[in-house]
Protein backbone atom coordinates (compact mmCIF):
# COMPACT_ATOMS: atom_id res chain seq x y z
CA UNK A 1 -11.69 29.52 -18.46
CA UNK A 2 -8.89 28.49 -16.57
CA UNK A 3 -10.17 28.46 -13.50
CA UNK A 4 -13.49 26.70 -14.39
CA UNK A 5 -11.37 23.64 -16.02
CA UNK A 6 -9.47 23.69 -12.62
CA UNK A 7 -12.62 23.67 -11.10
CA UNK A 8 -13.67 20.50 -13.13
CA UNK A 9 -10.38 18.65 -13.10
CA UNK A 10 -10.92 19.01 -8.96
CA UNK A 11 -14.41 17.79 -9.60
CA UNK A 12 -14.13 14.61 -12.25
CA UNK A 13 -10.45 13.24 -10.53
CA UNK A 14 -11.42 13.10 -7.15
CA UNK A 15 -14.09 10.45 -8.03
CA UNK A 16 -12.10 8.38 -10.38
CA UNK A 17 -8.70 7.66 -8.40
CA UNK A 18 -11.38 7.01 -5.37
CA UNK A 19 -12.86 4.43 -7.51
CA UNK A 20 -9.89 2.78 -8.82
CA UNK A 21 -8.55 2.84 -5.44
CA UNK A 22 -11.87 0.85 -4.29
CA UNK A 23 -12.00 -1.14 -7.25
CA UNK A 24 -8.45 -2.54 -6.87
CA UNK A 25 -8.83 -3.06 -2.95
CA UNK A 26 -11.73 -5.21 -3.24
CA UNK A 27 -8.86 -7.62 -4.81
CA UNK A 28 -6.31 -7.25 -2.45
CA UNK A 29 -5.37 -9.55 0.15
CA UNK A 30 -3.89 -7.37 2.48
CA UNK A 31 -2.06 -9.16 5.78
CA UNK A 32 -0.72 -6.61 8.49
CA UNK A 33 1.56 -7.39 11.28
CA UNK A 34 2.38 -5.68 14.13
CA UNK A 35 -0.71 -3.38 14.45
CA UNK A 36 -2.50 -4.82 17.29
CA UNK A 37 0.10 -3.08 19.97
CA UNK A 38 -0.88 -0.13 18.51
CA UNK A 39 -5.10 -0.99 18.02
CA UNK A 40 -6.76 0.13 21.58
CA UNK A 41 -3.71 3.05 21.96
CA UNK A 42 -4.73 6.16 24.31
CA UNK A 43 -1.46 7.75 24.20
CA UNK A 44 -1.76 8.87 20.61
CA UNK A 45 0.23 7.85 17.94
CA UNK A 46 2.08 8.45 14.59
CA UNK A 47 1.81 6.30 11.91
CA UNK A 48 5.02 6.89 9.43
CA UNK A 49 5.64 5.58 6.03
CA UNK A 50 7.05 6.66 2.95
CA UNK A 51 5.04 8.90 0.64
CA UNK A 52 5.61 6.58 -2.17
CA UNK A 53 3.61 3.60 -0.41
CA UNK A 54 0.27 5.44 1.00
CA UNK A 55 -2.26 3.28 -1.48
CA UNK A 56 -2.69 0.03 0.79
CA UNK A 57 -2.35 2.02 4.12
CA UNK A 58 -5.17 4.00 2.67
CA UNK A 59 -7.22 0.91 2.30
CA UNK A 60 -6.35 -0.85 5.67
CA UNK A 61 -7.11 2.29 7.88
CA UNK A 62 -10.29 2.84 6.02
CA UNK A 63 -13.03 3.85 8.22
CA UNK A 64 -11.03 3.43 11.34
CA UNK A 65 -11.37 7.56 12.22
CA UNK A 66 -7.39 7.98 11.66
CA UNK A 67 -6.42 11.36 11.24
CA UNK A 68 -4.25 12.54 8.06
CA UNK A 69 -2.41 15.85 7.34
CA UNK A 70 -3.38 16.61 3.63
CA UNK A 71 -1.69 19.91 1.41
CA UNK A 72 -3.33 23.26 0.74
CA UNK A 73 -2.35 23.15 -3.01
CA UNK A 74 -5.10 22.28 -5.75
CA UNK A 75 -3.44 18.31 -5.77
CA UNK A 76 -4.40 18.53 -1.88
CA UNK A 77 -8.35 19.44 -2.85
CA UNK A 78 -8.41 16.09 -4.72
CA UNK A 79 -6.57 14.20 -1.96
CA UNK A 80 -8.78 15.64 0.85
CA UNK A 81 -11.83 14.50 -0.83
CA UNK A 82 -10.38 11.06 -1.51
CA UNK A 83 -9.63 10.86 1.86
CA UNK A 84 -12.47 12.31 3.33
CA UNK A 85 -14.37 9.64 1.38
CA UNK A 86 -12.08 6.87 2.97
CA UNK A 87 -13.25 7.80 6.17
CA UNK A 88 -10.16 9.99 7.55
CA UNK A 89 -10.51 12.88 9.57
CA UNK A 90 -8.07 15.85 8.01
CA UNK A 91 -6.14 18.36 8.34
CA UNK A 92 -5.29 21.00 5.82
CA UNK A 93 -1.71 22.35 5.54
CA UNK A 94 1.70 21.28 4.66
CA UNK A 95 5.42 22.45 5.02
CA UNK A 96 4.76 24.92 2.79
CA UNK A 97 1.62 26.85 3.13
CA UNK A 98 -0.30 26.46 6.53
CA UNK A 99 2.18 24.37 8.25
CA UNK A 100 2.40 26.50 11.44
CA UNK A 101 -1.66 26.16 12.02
CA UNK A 102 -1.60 22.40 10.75
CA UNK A 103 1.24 21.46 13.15
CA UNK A 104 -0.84 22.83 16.24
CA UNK A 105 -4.02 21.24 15.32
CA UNK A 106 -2.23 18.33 14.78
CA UNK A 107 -0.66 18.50 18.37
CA UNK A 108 -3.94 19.10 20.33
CA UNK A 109 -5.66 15.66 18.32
CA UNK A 110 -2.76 13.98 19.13
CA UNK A 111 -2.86 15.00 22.78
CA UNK A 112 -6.01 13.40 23.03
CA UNK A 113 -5.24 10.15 22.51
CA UNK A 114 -5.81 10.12 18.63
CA UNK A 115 -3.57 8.13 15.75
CA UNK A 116 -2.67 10.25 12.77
CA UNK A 117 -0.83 8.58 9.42
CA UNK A 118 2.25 11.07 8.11
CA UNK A 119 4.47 10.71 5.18
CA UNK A 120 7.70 12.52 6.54
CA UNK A 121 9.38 12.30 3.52
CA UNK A 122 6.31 14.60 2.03
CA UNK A 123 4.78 16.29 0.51
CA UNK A 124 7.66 16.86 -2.12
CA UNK A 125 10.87 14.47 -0.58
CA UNK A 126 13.46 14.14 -0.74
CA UNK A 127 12.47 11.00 -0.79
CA UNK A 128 13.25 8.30 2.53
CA UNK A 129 14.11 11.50 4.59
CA UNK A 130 12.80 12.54 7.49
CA UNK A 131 11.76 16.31 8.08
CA UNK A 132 11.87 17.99 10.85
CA UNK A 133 7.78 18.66 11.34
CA UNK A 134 6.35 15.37 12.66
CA UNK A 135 9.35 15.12 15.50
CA UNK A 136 7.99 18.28 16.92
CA UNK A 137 4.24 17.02 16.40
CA UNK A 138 5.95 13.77 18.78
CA UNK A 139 8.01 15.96 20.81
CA UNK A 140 4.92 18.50 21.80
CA UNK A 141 2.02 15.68 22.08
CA UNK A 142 3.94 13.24 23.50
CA UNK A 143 2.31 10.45 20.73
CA UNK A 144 4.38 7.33 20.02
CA UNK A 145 6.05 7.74 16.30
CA UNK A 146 6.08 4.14 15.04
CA UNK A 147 7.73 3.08 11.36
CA UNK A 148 5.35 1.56 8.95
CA UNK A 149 6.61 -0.43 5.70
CA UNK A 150 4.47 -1.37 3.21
CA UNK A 151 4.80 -3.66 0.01
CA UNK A 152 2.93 -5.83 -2.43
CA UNK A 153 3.97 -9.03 -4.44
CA UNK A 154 2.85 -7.50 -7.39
CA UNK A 155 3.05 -3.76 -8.61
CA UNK A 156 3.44 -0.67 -10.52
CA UNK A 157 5.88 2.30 -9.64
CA UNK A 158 4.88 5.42 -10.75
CA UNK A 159 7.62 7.65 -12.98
CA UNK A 160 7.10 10.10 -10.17
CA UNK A 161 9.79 11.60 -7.23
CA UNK A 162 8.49 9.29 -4.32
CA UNK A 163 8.46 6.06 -7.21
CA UNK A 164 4.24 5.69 -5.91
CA UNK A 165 3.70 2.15 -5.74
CA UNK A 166 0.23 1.00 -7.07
CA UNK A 167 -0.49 -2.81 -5.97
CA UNK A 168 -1.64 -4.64 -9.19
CA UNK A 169 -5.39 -6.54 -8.72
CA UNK A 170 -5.91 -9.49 -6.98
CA UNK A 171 -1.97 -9.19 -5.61
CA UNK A 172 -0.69 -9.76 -1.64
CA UNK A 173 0.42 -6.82 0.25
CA UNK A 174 1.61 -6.91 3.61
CA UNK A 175 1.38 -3.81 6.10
CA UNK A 176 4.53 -4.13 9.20
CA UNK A 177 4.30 -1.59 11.93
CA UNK A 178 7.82 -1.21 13.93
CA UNK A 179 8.85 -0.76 17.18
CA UNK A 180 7.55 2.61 18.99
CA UNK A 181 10.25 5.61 19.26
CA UNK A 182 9.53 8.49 21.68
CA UNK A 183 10.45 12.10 22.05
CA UNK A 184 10.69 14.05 25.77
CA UNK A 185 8.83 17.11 25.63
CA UNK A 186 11.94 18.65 26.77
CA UNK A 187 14.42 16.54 24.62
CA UNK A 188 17.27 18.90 23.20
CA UNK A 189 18.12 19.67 19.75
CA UNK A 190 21.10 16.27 19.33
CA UNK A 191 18.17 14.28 20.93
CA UNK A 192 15.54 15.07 18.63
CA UNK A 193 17.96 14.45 15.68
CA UNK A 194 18.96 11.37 17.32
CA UNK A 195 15.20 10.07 17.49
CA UNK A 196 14.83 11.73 13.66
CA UNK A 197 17.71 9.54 11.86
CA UNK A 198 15.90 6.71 14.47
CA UNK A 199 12.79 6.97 12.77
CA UNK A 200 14.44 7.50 9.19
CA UNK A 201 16.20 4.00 10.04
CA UNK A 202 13.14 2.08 11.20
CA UNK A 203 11.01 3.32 7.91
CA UNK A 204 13.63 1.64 5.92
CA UNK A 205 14.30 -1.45 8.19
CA UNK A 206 10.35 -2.62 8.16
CA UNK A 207 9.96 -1.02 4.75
CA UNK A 208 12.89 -3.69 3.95
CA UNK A 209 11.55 -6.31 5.65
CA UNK A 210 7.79 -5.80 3.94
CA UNK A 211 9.44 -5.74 0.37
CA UNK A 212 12.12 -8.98 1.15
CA UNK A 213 8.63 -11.03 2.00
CA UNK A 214 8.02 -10.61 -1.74
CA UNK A 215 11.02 -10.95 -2.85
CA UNK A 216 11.81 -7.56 -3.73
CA UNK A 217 15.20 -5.85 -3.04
CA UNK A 218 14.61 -2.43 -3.58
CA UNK A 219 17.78 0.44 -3.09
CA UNK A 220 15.80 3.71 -3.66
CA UNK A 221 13.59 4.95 -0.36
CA UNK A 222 10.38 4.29 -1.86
């Protein structure tokens, strides 16, 4: 029984947050900055934000073949499909389970020249900290990791750990993408924690600058 309401819960929920996702994006007016640098890229590249501010980066790279690294837990079914839907190319695993096989697929896309979104405060925070998997995705592919804030003029915070920001209908959102950081392939351990707290800054610099065009001033990470 419990398995078939699983089952069904995987089945009904996918659909519906893909629709209210839709639904509320055909409102938005979304302005991005900073993005063309980063538009004809063959190097490959990283695309990091928060976890708590994934809904209008969902929208903007819709269709645009970006790949994603999406969980192996039962939320990550619903996600995958969402995404799927959204026109991302995926790949299943985590820091938990399947992280080792993720992390090498995610290296050999990379290597070819592919861009890839990443929350590397997820998939369970803490959140506005860095972990350690996505600067050794950058340190073996070589990709450009680049800081991506994200806020809207109007919105809704979740009660959950990353705060999850849901842009209200017919609100502005604006999309910044940062300057690029880099990682040597054979950078040593200080220098890959140097380029780590990097990153962690220039999330929260653009994420900073993205919230103050609205107004907001905003302490926590997300």
């Amino acid at each position: 029984m419990k398995k078939r309401l699983r089952v069904w819960r995987q089945r009904l929920l996918g659909p519906i947050v893909y629709g209210i996702l839709r639904a509320i994006g055909v409102t938005l007016r979304i302005k991005v900055e900073g993005f063309e640098e980063y538009s004809d890229n063959e190097r490959g590249a990283i695309f990091a934000g928060w976890h708590g501010r994934t809904f209008v980066p969902a929208l903007f790279f819709r269709g645009k073949g970006v790949w994603t690294l999406i969980s192996q837990s039962r939320d990550g079914q619903i996600q995958n499909w969402i995404f799927s839907r959204l026109g991302f190319k995926t790949i299943r695993g985590s820091t938990g389970r399947g992280g080792v096989k993720a992390a090498a697929e995610s290296i050999r896309v990379l290597k070819t020249g592919a861009t890839m979104a990443f929350t590397p405060d997820g998939p369970r925070g803490p959140s506005g900290v860095v972990q350690g998997g996505i600067m050794l995705m950058a340190r073996k592919s070589g990709a450009a990791l680049v800081p991506v804030g994200v806020s809207a003029s109007w919105r809704y915070h979740m009660p959950t750990w990353d705060r999850y920001m849901i842009p209200l209908p017919f609100t502005r959102c604006v999309v910044i993408f940062g300057d690029p950081i880099f990682v040597s392939s054979d950078a040593i351990e200080e220098e890959v924690e140097h380029a780590r707290l990097a990153l962690e800054k220039g999330i929260a610099e653009v994420q900073r600058q993205a919230d103050a065009r609205f107004g907001h001033i905003v302490r926590h990470p997300g």
